[in-house]
Every structure is written in structure tokens, then in C-alpha cells.
Protein backbone atom coordinates (compact mmCIF):
# COMPACT_ATOMS: atom_id res chain seq x y z
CA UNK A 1 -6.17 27.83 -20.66
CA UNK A 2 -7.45 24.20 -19.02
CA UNK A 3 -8.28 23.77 -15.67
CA UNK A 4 -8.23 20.76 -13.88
CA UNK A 5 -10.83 19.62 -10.98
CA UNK A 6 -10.43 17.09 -8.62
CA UNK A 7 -13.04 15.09 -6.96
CA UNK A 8 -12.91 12.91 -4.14
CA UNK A 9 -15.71 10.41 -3.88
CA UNK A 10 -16.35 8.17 -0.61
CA UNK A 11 -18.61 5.16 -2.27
CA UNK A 12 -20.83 3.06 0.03
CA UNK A 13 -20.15 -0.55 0.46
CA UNK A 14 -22.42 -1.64 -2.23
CA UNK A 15 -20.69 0.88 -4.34
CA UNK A 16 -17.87 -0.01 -3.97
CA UNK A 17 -18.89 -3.19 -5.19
CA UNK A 18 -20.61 -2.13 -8.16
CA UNK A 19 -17.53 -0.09 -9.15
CA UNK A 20 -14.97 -3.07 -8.89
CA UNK A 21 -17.10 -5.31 -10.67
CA UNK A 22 -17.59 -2.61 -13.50
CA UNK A 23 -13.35 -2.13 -13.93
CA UNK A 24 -13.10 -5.43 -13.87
CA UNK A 25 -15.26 -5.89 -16.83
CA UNK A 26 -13.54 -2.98 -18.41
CA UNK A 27 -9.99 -4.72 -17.79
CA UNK A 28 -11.03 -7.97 -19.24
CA UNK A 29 -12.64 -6.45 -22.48
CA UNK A 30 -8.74 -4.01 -22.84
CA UNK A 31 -7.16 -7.01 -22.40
CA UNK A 32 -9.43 -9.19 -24.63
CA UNK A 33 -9.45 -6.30 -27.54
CA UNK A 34 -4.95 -6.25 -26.99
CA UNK A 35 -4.55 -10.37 -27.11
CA UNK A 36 -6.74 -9.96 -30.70
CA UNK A 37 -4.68 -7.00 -32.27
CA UNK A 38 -1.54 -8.98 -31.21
CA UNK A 39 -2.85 -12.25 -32.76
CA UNK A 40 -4.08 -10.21 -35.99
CA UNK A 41 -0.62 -8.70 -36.15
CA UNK A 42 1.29 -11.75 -35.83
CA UNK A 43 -1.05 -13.56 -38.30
CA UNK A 44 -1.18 -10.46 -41.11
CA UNK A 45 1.59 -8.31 -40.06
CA UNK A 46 -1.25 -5.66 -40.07
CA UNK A 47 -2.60 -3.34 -37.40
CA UNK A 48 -6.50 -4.20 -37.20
CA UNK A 49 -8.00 -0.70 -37.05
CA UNK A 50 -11.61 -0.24 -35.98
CA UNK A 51 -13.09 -0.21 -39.82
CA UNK A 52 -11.24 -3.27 -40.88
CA UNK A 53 -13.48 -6.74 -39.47
């Protein structure tokens, strides 16, 4: 059986901050990490997979 919990949190100003700053990071490096599979894919018509460099 899984349970689920649910946490509210009520950050602080500074945060707040810290945690927009750290998903922003996070959304550039997805992003980043997507626009190179795409490019790899169009170049080789090959998925890059996390072994292949």
C-alpha cells in the first residue's frame, strides 16, 4: 500500500530567495541537458544515454 504526505512549508523571505535561485539553476541545467540530446539526435540520429560521452 503507499501513502502519500503532504507538507506545507511557509519559507522566510531570504528563503524564499534561496529557493528561487536554486530552481532556477535546476531549470537552466533541464533545459541545457534537453537542447544537447536534441542537437545529438539531430546530428547522429541517436539518443545520447548517460554512458555514451
Amino acid at each position: 500500500m503507499l501513502k502519500a504526505y503532504k507538507y506545507r512549508i511557509y519559507p522566510n523571505q531570504q528563503q524564499a530567495l534561496a529557493f528561487e535561485q536554486h530552481f532556477g539553476c535546476v531549470r537552466f541545467v533541464y533545459n541545457w541537458a534537453l537542447a544537447l540530446q536534441k542537437r545529438y539526435y539531430a546530428m547522429f540520429g541517436k539518443s545520447l544515454s548517460r554512458t555514451r560521452i
